[in-house]
N, C-alpha and C. Protein backbone atom coordinates (compact mmCIF):
# COMPACT_ATOMS: atom_id res chain seq x y z
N UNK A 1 0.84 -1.19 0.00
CA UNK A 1 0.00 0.00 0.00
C UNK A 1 0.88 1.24 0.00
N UNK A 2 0.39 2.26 -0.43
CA UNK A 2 1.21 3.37 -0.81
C UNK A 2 0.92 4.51 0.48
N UNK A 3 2.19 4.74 1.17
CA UNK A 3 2.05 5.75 2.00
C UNK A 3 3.05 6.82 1.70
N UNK A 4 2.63 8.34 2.35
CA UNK A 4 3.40 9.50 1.98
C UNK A 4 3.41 9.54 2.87
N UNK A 5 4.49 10.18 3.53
CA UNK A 5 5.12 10.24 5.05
C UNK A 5 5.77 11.92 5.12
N UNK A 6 5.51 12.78 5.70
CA UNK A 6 5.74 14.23 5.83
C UNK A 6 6.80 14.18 6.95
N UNK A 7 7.67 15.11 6.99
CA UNK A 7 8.57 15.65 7.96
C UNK A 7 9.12 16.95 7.77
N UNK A 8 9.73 18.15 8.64
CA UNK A 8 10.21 18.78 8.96
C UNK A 8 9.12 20.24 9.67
N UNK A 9 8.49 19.91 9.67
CA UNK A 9 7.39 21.02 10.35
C UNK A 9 8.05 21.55 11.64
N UNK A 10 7.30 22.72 12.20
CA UNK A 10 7.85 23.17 13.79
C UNK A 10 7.19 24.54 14.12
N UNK A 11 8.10 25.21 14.98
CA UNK A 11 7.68 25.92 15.23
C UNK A 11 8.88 26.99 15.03
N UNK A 12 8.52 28.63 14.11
CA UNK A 12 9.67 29.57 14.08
C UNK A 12 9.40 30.69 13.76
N UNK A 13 10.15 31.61 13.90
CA UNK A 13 9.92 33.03 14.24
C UNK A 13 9.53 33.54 12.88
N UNK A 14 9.29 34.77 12.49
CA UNK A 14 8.95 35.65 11.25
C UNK A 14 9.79 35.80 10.65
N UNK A 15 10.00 35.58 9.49
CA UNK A 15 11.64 35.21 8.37
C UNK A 15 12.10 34.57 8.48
N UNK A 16 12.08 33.72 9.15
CA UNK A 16 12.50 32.17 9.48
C UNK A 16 12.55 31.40 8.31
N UNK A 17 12.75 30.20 8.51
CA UNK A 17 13.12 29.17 7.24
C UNK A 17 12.87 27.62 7.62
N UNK A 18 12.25 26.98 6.59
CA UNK A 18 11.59 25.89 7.29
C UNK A 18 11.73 24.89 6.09
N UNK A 19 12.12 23.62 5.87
CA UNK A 19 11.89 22.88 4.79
C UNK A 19 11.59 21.29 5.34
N UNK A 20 10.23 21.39 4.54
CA UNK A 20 9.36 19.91 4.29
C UNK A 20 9.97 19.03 3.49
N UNK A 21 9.48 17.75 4.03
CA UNK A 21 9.92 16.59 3.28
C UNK A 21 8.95 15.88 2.91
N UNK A 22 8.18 15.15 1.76
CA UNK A 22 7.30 14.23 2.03
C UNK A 22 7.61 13.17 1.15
N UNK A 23 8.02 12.05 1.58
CA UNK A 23 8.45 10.65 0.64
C UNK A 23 7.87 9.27 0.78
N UNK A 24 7.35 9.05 -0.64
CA UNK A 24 6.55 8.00 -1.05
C UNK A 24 7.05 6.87 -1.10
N UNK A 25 6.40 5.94 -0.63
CA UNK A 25 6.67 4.44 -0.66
C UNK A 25 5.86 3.60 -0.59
N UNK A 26 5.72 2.24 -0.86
CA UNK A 26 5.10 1.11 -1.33
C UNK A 26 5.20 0.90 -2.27
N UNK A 27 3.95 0.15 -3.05
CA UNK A 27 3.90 -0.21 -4.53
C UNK A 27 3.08 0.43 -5.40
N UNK A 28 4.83 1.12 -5.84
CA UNK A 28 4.71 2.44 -6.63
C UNK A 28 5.12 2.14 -8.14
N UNK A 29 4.59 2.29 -9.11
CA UNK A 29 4.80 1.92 -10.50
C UNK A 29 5.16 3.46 -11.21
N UNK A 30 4.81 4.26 -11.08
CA UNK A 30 4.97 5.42 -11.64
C UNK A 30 4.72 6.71 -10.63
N UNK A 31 5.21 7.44 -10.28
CA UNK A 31 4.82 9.36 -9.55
C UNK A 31 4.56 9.94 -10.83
N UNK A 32 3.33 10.68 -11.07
CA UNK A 32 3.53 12.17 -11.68
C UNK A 32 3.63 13.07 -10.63
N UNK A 33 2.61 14.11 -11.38
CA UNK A 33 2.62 15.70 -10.27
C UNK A 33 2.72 15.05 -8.55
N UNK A 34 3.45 16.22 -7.56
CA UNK A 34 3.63 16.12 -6.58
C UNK A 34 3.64 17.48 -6.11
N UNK A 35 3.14 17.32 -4.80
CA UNK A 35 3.10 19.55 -4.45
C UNK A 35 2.54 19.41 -2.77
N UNK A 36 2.03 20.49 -2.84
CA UNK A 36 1.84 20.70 -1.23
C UNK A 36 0.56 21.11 -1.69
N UNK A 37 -0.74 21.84 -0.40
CA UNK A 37 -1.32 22.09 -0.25
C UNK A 37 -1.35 22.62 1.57
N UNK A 38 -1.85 23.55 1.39
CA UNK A 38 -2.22 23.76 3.26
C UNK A 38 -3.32 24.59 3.69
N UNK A 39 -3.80 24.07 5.01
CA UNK A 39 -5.11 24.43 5.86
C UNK A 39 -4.87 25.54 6.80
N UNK A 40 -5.10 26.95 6.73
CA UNK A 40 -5.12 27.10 8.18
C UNK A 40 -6.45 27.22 9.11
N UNK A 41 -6.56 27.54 10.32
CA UNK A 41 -7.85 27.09 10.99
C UNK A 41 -8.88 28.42 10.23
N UNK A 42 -10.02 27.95 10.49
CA UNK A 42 -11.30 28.37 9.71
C UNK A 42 -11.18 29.07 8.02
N UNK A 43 -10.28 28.02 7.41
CA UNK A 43 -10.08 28.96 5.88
C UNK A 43 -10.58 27.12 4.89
N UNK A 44 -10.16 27.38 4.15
CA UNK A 44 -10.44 26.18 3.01
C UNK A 44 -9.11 25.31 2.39
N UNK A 45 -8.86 24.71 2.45
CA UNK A 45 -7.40 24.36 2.08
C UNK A 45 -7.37 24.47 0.64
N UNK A 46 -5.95 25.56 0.28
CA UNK A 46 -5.18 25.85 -0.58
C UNK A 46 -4.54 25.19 -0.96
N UNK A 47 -4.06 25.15 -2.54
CA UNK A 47 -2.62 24.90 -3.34
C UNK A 47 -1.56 25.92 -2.78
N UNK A 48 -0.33 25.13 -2.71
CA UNK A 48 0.76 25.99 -2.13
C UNK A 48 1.38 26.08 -3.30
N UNK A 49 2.20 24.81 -4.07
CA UNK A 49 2.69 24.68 -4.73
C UNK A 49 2.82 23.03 -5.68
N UNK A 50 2.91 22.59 -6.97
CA UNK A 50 2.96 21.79 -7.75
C UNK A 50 4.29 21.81 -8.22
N UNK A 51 4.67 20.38 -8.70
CA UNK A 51 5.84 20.09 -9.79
C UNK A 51 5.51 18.78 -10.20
N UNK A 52 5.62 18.71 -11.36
CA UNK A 52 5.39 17.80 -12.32
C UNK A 52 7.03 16.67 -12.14
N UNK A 53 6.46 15.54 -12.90
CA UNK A 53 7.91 14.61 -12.98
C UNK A 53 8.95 15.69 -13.75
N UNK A 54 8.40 15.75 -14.46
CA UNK A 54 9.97 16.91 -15.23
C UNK A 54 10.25 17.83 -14.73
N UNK A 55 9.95 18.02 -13.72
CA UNK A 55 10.14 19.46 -12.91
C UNK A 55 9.32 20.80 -13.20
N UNK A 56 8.82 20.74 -13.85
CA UNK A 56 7.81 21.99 -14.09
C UNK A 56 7.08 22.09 -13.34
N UNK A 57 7.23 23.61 -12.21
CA UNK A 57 7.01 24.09 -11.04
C UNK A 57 5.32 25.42 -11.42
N UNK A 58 4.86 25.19 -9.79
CA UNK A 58 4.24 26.00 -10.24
C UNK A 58 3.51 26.48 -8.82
N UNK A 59 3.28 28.17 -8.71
CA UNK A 59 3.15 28.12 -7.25
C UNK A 59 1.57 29.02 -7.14
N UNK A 60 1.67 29.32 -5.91
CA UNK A 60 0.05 30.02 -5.63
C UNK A 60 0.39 30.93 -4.48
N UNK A 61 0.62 32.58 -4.52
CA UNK A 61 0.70 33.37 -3.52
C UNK A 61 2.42 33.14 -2.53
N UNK A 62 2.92 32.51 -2.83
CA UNK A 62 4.39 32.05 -2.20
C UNK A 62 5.75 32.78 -3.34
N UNK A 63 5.13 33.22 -4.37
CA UNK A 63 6.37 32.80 -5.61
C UNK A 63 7.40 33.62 -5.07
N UNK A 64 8.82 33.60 -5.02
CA UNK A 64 10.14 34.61 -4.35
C UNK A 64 10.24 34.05 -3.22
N UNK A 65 9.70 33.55 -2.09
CA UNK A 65 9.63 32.84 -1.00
C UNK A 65 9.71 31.25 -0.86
N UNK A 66 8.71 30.48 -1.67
CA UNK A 66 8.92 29.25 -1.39
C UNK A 66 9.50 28.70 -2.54
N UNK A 67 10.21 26.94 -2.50
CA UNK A 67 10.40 26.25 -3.67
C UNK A 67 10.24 25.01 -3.36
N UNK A 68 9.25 24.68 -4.31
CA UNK A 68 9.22 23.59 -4.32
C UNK A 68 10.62 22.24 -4.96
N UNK A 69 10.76 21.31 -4.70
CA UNK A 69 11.61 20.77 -5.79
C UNK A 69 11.15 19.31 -5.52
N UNK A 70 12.27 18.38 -6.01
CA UNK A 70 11.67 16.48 -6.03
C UNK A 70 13.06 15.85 -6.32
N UNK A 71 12.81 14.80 -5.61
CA UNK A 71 14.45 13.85 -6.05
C UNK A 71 13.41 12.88 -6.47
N UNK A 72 13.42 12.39 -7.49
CA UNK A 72 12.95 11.03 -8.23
C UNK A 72 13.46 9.70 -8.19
N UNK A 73 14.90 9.71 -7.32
CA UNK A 73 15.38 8.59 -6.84
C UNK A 73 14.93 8.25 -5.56
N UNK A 74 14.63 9.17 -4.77
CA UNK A 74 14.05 8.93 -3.65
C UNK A 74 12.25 9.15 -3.27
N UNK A 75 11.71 9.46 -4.44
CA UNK A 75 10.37 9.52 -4.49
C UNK A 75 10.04 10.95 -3.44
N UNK A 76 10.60 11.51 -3.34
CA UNK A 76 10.47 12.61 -2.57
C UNK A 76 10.53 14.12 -2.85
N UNK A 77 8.83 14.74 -2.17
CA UNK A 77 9.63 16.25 -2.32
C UNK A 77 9.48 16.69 -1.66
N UNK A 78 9.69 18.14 -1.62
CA UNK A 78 10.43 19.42 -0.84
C UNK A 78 9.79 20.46 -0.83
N UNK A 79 9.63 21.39 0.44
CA UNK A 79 9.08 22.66 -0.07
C UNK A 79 9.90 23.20 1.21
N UNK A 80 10.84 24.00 0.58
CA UNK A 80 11.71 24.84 1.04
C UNK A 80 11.00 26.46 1.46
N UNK A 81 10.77 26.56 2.69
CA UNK A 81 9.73 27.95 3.02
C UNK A 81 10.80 28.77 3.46
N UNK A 82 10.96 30.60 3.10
CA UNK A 82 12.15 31.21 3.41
C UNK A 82 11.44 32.66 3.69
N UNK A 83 11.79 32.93 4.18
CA UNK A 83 10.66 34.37 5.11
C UNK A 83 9.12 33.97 5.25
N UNK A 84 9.57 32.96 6.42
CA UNK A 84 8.10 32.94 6.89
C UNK A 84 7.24 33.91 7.94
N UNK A 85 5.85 34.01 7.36
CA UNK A 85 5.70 35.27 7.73
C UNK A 85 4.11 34.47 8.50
N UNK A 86 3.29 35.29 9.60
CA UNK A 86 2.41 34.75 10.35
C UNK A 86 1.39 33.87 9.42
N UNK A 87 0.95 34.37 8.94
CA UNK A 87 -0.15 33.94 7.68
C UNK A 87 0.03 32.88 7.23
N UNK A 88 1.03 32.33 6.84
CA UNK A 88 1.81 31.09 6.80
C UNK A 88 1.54 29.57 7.30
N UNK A 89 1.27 30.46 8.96
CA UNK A 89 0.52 29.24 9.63
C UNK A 89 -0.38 28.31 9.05
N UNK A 90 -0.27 26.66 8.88
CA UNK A 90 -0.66 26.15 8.42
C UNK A 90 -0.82 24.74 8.59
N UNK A 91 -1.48 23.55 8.60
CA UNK A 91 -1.16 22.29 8.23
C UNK A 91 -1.20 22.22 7.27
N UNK A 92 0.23 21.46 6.73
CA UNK A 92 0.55 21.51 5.21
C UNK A 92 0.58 20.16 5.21
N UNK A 93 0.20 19.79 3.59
CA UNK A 93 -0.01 18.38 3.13
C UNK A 93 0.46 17.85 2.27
N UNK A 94 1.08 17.11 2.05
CA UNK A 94 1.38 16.74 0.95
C UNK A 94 1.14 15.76 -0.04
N UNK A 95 1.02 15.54 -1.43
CA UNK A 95 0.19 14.73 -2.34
C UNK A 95 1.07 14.65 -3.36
N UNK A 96 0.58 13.19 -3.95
CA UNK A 96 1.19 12.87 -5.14
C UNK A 96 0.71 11.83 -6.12
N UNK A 97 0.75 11.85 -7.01
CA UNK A 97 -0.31 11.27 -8.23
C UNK A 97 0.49 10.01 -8.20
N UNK A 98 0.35 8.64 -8.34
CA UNK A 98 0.97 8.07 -8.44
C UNK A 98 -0.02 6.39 -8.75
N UNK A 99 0.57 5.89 -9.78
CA UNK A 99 0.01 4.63 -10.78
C UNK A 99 0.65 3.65 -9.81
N UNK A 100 -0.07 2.27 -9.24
CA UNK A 100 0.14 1.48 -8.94
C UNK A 100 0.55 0.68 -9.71
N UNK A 101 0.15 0.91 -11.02
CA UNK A 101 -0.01 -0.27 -12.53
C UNK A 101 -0.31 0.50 -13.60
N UNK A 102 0.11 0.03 -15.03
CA UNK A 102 0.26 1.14 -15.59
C UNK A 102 -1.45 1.33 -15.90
N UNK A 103 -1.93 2.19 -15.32
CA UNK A 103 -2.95 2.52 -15.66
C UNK A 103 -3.45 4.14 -15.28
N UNK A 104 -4.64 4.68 -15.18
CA UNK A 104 -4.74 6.13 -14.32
C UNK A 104 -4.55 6.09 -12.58
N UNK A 105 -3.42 7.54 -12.93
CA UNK A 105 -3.15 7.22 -11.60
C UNK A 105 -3.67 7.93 -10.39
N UNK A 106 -4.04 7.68 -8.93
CA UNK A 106 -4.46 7.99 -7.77
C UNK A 106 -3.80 9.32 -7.30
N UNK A 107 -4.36 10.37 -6.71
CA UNK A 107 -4.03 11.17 -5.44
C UNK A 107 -4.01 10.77 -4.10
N UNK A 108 -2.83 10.30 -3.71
CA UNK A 108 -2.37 9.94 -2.48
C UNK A 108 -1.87 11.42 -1.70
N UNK A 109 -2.20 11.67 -0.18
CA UNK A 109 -2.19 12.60 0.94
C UNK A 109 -1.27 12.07 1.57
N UNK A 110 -0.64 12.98 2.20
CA UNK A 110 0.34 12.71 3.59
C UNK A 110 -0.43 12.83 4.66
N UNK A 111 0.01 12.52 5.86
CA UNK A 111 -0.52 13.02 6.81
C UNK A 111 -1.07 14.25 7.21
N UNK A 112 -0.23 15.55 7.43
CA UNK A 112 0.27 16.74 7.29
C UNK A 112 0.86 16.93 8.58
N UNK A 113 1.56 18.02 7.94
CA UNK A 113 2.56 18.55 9.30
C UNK A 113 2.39 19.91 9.69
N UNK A 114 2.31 20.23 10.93
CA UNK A 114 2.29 21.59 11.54
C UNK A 114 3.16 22.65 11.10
N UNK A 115 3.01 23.92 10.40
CA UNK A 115 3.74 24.77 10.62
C UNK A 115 3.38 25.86 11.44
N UNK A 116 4.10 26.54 12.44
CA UNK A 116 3.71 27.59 13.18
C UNK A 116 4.73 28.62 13.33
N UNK A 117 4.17 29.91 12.62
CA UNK A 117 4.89 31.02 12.10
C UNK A 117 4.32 32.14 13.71
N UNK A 118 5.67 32.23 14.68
CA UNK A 118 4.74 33.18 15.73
C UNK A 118 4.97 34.74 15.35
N UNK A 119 4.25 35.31 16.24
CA UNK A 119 3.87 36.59 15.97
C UNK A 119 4.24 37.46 17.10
């Protein structure tokens, strides 16, 4: 079974710097797109950011601040956060398209991980 597993969340000051991890495993036949998404309390959960297998990036309200990226040997990506600012605050999630068989493939979720930007 296919699980995404999130890490590096916490807690840090305003301009701070914070980078996520989220890496896929089981029985995995193919990853496409992979990205983040995040919740904060009483809002709707957002796109943060996307990247495709070839790397073609793509962001939402972050662009100059965050980056996304992906190691494809390790089924894993990244979202590198760099002046984090209160608003920020978030449970962030992470997702990734991914074919068990070659066929159409599933949106698999991470858990999510806490970020907390204080004020």
């Amino acid at each position: 079974q296919v699980q995404l597993v999130e890490s590096g969340g916490g807690l840090v000051q305003p301009g701070g710097s914070l980078r996520l991890s989220c890496a896929a495993s089981g029985n995995i036949f193919s990853i496409g797109d992979m990205g983040w998404y995040r919740q904060a309390p009483g809002k709707e959960r957002e796109l943060v950011a996307g990247i495709s297998n070839g790397g073609d990036t793509n962001y939402k309200s972050v662009t100059g601040r965050f980056t996304i990226s992906r190691d494809n040997a390790k089924n894993t990506v990244y979202l590198q956060m760099n002046s984090l600012k209160p608003e920020d605050t978030a449970v962030y999630y992470c997702y990734a398209d991914i074919r068990t068989r070659p066929s159409l493939p599933s949106r698999f979720w991470g858990q999510g991980t806490q970020v907390t930007v204080s004020s």
